[in-house]
C-alpha atoms as a PDB file:
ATOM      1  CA  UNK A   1     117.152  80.996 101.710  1.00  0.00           C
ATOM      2  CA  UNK A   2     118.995  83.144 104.147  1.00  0.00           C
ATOM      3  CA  UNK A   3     117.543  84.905 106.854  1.00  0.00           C
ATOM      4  CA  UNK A   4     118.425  87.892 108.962  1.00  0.00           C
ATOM      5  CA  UNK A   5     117.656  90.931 111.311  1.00  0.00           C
ATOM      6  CA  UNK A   6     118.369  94.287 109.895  1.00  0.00           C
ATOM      7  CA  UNK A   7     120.132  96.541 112.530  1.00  0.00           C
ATOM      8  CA  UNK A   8     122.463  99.936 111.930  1.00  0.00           C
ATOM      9  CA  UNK A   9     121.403  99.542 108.627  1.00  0.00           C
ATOM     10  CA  UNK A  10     123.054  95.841 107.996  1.00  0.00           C
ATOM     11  CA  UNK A  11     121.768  92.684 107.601  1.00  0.00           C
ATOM     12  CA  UNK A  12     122.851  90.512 110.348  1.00  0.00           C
ATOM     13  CA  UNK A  13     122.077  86.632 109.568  1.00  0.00           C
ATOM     14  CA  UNK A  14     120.294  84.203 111.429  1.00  0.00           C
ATOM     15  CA  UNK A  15     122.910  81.495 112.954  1.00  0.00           C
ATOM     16  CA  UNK A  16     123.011  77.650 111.675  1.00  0.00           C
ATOM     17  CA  UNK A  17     122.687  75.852 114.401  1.00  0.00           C
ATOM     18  CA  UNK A  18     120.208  78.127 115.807  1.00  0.00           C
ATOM     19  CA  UNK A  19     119.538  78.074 119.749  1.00  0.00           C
ATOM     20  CA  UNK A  20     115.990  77.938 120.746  1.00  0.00           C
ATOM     21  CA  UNK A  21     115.154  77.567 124.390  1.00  0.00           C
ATOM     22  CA  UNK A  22     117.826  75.265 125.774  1.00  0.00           C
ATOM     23  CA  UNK A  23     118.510  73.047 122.908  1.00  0.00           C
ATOM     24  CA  UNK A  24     120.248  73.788 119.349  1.00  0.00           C
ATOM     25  CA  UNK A  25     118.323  73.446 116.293  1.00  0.00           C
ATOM     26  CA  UNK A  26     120.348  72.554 112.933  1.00  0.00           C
ATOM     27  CA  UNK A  27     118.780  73.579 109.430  1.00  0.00           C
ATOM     28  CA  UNK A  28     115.708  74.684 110.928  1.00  0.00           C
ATOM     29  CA  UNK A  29     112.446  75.104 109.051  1.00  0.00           C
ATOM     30  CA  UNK A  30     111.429  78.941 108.081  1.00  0.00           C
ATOM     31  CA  UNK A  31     109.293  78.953 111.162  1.00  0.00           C
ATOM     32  CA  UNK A  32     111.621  78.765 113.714  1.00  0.00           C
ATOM     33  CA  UNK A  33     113.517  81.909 112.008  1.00  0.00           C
ATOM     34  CA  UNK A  34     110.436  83.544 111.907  1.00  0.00           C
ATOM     35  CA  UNK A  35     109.379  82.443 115.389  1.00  0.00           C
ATOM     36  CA  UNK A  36     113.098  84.327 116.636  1.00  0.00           C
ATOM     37  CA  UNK A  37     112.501  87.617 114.605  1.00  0.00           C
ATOM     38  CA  UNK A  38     114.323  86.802 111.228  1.00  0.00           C
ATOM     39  CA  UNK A  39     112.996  87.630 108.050  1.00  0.00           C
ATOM     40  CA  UNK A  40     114.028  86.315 104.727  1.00  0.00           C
ATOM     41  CA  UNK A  41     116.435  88.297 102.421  1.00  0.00           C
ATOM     42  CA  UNK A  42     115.638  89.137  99.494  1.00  0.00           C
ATOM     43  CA  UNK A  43     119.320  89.706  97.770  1.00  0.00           C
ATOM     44  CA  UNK A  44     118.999  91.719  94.188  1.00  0.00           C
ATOM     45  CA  UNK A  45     121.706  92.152  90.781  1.00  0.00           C
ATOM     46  CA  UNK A  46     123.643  94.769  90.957  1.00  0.00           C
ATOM     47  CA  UNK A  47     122.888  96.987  88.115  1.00  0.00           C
ATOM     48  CA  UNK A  48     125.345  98.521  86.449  1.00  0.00           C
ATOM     49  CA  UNK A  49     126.254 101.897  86.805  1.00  0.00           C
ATOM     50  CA  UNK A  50     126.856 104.542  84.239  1.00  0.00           C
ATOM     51  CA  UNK A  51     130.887 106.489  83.681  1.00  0.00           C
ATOM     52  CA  UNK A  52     131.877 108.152  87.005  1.00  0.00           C
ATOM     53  CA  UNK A  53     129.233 106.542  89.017  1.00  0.00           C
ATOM     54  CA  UNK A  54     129.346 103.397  91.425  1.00  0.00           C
ATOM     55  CA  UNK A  55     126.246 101.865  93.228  1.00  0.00           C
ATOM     56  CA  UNK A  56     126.338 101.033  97.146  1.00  0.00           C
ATOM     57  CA  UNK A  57     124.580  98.516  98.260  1.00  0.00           C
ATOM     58  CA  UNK A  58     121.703  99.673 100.659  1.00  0.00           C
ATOM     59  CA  UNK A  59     119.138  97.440 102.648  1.00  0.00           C
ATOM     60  CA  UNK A  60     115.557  97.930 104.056  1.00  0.00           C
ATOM     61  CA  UNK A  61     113.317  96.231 105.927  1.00  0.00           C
ATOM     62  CA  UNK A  62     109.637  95.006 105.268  1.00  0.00           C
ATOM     63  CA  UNK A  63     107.056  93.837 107.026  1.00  0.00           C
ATOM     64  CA  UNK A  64     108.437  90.724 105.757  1.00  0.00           C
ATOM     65  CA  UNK A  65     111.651  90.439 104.303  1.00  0.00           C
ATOM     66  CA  UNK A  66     115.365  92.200 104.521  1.00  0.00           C
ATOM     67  CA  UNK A  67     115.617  93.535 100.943  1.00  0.00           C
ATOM     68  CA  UNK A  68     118.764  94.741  99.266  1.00  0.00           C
ATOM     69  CA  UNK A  69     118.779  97.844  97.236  1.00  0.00           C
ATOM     70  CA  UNK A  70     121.244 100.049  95.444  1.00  0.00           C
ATOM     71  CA  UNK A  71     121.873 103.541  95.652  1.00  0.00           C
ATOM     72  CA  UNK A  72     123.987 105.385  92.892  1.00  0.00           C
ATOM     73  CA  UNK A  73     126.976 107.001  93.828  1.00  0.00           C
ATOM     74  CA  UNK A  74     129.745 109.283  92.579  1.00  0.00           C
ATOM     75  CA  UNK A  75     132.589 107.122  92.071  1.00  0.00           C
ATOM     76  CA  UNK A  76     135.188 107.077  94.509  1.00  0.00           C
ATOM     77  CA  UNK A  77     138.365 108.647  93.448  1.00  0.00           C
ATOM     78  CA  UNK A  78     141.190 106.210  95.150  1.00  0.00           C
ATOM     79  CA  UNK A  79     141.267 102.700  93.525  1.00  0.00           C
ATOM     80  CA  UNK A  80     140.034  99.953  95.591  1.00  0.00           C
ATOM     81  CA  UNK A  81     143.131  98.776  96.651  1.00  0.00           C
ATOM     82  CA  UNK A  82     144.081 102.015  98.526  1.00  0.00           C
ATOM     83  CA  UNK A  83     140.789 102.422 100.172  1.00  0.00           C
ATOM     84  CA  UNK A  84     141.341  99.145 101.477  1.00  0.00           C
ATOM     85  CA  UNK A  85     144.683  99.896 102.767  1.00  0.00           C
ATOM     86  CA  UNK A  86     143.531 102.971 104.203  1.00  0.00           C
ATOM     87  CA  UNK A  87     140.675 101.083 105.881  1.00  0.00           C
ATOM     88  CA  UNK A  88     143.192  98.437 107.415  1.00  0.00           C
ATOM     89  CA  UNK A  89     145.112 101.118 108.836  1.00  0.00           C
ATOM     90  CA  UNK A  90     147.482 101.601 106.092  1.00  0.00           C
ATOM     91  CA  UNK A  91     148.072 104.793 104.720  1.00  0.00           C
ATOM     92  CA  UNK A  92     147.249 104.292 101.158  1.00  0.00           C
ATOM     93  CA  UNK A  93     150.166 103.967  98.354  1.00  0.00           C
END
């Protein structure tokens, strides 16, 4: 089971060793997660999308558990390898 804090919309997970107080805790029991504000995540298939359309994965928060969703998209229009490049700082092919 992973668990995590959602913040800016993104899980971020729980560490392994986890510090609590002064001392580090390795593989600690769900409590002690719970105890320092992490819920569980609850991670779900993508499904899959239909001709010109691409799901994003999404995530909201429970009362008790990080939960990931899809949202359908239109699909983008550079392949993946250029949006990559362009996010790296490349300027695409």
């Amino acid at each position: 089971m992973k668990y995590a804090k959602l913040s800016g919309g993104l899980p971020h997970f729980a560490p392994n060793p986890i510090r609590v107080g002064a001392d580090w805790v390795g593989n600690p029991p769900e409590t002690v997660f719970l105890l320092q504000g992490y819920k569980p995540v609850s991670f779900t298939e993508r499904p899959e999308a239909p001709s010109g359309y691409e799901y994003a994965v999404v995530w909201s928060e429970t009362e008790s558990a990080i939960v990931q969703g899809w949202e359908l998209r239109e699909a983008s229009e550079l392949p993946d390898n250029e949006a990559l490049s362009i996010l790296l700082g490349g300027e695409g092919e």
